[in-house]
Protein backbone atom coordinates (compact mmCIF):
# COMPACT_ATOMS: atom_id res chain seq x y z
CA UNK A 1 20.01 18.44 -20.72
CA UNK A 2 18.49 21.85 -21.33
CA UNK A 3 17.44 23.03 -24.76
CA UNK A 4 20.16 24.70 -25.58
CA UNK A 5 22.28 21.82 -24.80
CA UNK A 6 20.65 19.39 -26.88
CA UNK A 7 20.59 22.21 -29.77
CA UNK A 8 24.23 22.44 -29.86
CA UNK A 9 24.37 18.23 -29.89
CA UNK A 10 22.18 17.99 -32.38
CA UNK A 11 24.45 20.61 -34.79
CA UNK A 12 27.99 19.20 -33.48
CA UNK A 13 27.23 15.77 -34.30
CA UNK A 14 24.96 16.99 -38.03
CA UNK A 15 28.41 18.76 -38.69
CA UNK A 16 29.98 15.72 -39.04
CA UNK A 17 27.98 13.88 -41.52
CA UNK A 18 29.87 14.29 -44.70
CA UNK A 19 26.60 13.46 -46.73
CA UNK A 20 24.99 16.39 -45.12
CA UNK A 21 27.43 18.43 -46.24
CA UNK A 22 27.65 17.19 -50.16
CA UNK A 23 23.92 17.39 -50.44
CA UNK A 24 23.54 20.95 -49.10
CA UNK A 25 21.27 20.08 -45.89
CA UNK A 26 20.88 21.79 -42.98
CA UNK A 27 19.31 21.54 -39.54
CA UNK A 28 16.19 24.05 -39.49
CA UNK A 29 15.22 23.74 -36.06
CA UNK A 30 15.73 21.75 -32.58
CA UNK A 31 13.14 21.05 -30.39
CA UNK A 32 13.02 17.63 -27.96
CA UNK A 33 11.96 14.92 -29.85
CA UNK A 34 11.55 16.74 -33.40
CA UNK A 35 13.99 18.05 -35.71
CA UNK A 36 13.49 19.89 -38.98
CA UNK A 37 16.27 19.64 -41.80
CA UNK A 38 16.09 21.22 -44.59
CA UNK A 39 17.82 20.49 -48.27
CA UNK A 40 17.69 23.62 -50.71
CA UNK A 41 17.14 22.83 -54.61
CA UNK A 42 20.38 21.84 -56.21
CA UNK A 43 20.89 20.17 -59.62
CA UNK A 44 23.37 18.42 -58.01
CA UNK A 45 20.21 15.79 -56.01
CA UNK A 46 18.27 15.18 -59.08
CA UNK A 47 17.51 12.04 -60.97
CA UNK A 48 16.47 11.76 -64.68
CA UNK A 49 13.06 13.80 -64.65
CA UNK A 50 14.48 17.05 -62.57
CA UNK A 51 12.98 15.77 -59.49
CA UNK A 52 14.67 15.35 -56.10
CA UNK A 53 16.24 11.92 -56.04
CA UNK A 54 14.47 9.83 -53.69
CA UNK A 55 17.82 9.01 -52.10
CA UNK A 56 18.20 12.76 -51.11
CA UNK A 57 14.60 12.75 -49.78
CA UNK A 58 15.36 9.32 -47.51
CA UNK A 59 18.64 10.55 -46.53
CA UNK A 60 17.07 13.68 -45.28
CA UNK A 61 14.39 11.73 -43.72
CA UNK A 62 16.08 8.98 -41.94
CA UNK A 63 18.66 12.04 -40.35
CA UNK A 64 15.66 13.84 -39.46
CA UNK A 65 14.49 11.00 -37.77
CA UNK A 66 17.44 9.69 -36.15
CA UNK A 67 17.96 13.25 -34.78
CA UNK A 68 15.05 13.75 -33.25
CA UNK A 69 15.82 10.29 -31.36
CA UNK A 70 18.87 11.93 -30.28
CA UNK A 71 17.35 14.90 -28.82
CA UNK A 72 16.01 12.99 -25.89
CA UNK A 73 19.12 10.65 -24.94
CA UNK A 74 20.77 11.19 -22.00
CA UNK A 75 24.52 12.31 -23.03
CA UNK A 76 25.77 8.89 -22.57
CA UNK A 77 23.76 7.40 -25.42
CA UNK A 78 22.91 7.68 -29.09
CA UNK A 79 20.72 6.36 -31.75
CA UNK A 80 21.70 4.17 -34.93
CA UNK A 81 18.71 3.44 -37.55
CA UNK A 82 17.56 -0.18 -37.62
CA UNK A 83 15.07 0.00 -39.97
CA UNK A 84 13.05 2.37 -41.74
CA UNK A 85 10.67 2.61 -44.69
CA UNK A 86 9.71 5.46 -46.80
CA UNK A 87 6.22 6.16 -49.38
CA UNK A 88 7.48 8.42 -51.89
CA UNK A 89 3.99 10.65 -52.10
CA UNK A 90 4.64 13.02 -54.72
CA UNK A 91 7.39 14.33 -57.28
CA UNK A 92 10.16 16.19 -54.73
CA UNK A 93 10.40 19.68 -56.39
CA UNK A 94 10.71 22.71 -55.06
CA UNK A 95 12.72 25.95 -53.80
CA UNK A 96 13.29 23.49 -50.50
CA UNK A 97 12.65 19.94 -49.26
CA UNK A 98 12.15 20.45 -45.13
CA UNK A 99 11.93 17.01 -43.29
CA UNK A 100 10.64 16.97 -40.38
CA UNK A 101 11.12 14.29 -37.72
CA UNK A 102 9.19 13.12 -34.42
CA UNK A 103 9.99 10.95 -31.50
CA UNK A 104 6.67 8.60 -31.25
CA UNK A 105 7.86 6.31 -28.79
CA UNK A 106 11.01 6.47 -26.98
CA UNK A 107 12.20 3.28 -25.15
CA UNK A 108 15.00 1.66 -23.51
CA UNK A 109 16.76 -0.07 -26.56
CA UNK A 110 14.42 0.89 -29.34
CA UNK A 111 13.18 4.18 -30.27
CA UNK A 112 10.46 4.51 -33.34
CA UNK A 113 9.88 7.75 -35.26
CA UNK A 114 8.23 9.15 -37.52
CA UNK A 115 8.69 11.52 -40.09
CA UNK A 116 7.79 13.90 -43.01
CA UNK A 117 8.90 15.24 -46.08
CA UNK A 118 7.46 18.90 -47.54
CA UNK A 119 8.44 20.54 -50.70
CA UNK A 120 8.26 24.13 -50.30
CA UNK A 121 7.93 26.72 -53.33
CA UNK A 122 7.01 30.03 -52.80
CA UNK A 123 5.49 30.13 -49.55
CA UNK A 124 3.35 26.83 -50.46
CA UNK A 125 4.05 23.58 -49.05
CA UNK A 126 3.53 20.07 -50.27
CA UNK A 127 3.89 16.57 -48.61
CA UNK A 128 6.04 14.57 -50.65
CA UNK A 129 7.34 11.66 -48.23
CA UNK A 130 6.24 10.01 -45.25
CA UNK A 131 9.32 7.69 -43.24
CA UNK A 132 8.85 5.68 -40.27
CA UNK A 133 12.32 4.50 -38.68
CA UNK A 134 13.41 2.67 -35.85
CA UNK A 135 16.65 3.72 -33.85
CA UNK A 136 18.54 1.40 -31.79
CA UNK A 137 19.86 3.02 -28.48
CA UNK A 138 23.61 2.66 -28.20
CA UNK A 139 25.53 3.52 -25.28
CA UNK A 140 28.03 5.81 -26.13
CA UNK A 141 30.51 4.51 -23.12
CA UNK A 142 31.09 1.32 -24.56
CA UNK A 143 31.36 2.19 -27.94
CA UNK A 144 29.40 1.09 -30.50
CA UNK A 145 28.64 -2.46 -31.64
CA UNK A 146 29.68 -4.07 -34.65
């Protein structure tokens, strides 16, 4: 696929997660094997404290992730997460969370990530999250499994 093509998969199939959509996010950039989403300050994300809740930082993560796994399947295929664990770093507060995730190794039934989390204010930029995730390769012809 050329880069365009896998730009416009990327954003077709982000469209359709509802979550996405509730929480605000949006996909930053495209590029084989990364993909940046980013997840503007709402009060409508926070826990108790003001900060980002951590399920809005994973959710962000794990997409960014997952995403970037999609970026270099062939058009018959697509990624579901397996697994994936998260280190909450820091408080997530900011003007902007911007996740960014990267294909590490891509394989033919298991593709492992890895991704980051930044809180951006003013032009400054702050790790706040760290994710790795496993996708599972699922061919899109058959459907996917149960």
């Amino acid at each position: 696929m050329t880069p365009a093509e896998v730009e416009t998969r990327i954003r077709d199939s982000f469209a359709k997660q509802t979550i996405m959509q509730t929480i605000g996010a949006e996909v930053l950039a495209v590029r084989a094997g990364e993909v940046e989403i980013v997840l503007p300050f709402s009060d409508k994300v926070l826990q108790q404290h003001g900060f980002v809740h951590a399920g809005a930082v994973a959710t962000i993560a794990d997409s960014a992730c997952g995403y970037a796994g999609l970026s270099v399947m062939p058009m018959d295929a697509a990624v579901l997460t397996t697994e994936f664990k998260i280190n909450l770093l820091s408080p997530a507060k900011g003007d902007r969370l911007r996740a960014v995730g990267r294909v590490i190794r891509n394989g033919k039934t298991l593709v492992v990530t890895l991704g980051e989390v930044f809180a951006e204010t003013g032009g400054t930029s702050k790790q706040v999250a760290m994710i790795t995730a496993t996708m599972m390769v699922v061919n899109t012809g058959t459907g996917l499994r149960d």
